[in-house]
Every structure is written in structure tokens, then in C-alpha cells.
Protein backbone atom coordinates (compact mmCIF):
# COMPACT_ATOMS: atom_id res chain seq x y z
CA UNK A 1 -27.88 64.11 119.24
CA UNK A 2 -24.35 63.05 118.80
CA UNK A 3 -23.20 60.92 122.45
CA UNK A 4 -19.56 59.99 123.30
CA UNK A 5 -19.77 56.87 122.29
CA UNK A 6 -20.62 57.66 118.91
CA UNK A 7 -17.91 60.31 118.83
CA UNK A 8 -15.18 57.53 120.41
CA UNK A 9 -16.33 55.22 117.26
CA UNK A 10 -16.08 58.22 114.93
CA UNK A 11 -12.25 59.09 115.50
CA UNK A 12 -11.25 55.93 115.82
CA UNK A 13 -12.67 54.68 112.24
CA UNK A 14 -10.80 58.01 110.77
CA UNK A 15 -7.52 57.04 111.96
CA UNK A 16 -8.32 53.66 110.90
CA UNK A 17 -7.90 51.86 114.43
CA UNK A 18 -9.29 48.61 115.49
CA UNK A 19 -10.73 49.01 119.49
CA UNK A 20 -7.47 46.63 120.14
CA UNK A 21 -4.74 49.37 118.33
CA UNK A 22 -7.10 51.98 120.50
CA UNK A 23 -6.59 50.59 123.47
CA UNK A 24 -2.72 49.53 123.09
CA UNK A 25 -2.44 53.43 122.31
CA UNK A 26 -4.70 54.60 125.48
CA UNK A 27 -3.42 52.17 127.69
CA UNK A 28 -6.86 50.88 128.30
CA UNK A 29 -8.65 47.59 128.17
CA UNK A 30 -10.04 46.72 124.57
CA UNK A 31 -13.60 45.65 126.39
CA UNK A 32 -13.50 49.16 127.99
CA UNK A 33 -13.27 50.56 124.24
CA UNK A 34 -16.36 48.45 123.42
CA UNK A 35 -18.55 49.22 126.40
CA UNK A 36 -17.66 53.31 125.31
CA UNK A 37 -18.66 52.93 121.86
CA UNK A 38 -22.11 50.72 122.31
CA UNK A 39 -22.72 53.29 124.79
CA UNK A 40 -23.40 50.61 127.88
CA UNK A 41 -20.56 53.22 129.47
CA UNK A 42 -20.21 56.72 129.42
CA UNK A 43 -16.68 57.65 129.73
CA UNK A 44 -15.58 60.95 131.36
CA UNK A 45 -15.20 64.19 129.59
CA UNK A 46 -11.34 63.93 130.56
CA UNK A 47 -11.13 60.10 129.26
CA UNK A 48 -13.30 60.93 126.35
CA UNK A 49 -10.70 63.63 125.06
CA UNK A 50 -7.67 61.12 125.79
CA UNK A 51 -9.22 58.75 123.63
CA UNK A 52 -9.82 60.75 120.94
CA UNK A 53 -5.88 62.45 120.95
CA UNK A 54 -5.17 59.06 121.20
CA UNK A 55 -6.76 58.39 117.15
CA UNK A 56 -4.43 61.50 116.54
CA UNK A 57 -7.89 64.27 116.63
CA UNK A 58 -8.52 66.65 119.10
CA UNK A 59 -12.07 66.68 120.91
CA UNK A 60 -13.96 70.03 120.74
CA UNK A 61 -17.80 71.33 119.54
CA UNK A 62 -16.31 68.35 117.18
CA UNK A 63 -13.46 66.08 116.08
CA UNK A 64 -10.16 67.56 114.09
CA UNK A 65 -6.93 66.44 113.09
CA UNK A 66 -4.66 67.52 115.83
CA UNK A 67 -1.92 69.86 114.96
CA UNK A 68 1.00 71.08 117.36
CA UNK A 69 2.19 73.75 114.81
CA UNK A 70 1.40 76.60 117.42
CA UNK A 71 3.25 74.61 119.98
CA UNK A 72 6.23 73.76 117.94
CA UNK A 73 6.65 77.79 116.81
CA UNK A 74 6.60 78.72 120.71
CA UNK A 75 8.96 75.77 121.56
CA UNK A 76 11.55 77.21 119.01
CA UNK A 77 10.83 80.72 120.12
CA UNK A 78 11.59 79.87 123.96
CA UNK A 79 14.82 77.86 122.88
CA UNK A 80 16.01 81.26 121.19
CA UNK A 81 17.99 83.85 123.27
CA UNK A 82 16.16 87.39 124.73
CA UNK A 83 18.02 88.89 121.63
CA UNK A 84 16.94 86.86 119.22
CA UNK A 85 13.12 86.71 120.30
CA UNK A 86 13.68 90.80 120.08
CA UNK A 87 14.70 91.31 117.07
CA UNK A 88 12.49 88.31 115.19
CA UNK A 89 9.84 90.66 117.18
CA UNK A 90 11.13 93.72 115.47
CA UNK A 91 11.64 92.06 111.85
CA UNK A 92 8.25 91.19 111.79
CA UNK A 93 6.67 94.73 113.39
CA UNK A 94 8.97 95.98 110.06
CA UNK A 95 7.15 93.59 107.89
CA UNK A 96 3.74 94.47 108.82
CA UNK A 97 4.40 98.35 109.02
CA UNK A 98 5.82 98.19 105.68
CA UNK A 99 2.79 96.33 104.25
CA UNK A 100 0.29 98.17 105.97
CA UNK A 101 2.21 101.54 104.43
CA UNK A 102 1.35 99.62 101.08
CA UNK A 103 -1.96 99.11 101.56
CA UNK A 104 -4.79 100.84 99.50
CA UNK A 105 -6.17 103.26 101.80
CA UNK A 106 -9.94 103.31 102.49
């Protein structure tokens, strides 16, 4: 059974943090840190997860490298006019009609 404090230790060896550079980034005390990973502490689900985006990984059923691409396509699509959103929206309806008309069919 994998426990937070294992998982805390885990990220933070993979983006090649000390508990010091951890806690600098988390804004928490380095002693904190150590209590987590020896597991004399359980830290929240909430605190866990901070922790962890704080190595630059995202918590889930395990530990990833975070990625905002998603984000960063819906930030550029909000900062776009009604217009433009429309017709990226139709140029890409074209695409996909056009290669689903290429398509071997079954």
C-alpha cells in the first residue's frame, strides 16, 4: 500500500528537490516536509496535492508531469472574438467532415 508520505517523497525525488527547495516552493516549514514523508504526519488530501503541484506533478490514482496544454488552448480560445471562435469551430467541423468522407467505409 502506497501512503502519502511515500507519494510526497516520490515527486519530490523526480523533480529533484531537497525537503528545503520543497518547502521554499510550498511555503511550508522544511520540518513539516520531513514529518509528511517519515509518515509521523499525515497531511490532508488538499495539502497532499499542493505539495505534489508544487514538484511540478499532478496528484491522481498516481503522480504525472503536470501539463496546462488544455488550459493554455482554452485561454487563447476565450481571448479570441465570438467570430473568430465561430469560424475556428467551423474550419475544424470542415476538417473532420472532409476526413471522415475519406475514410474507408466499413
Amino acid at each position: 500500500m502506497v501512503v502519502s508520505g511515500d507519494l510526497l517523497r516520490e515527486a519530490r525525488l523526480r523533480a529533484g528537490l531537497s525537503q528545503a527547495e520543497l518547502a521554499r516552493r510550498a511555503g511550508k516549514a522544511r520540518s513539516a516536509i520531513g514529518r509528511w514523508e517519515r509518515g509521523e504526519v499525515l497531511p490532508s488530501f488538499e495539502t497532499l496535492r499542493e505539495l505534489v503541484r508544487a514538484c511540478g506533478l499532478e496528484l491522481g490514482y498516481g503522480i504525472y508531469k503536470h501539463d496546462d496544454h488544455d488550459a493554455e488552448l482554452v485561454r487563447r480560445s476565450l481571448a479570441s472574438s465570438p467570430a473568430a471562435r465561430l469560424r475556428s469551430a467551423v474550419a475544424s467541423g470542415n476538417t473532420l467532415y472532409a476526413a471522415a468522407a475519406r475514410a474507408p467505409s466499413r
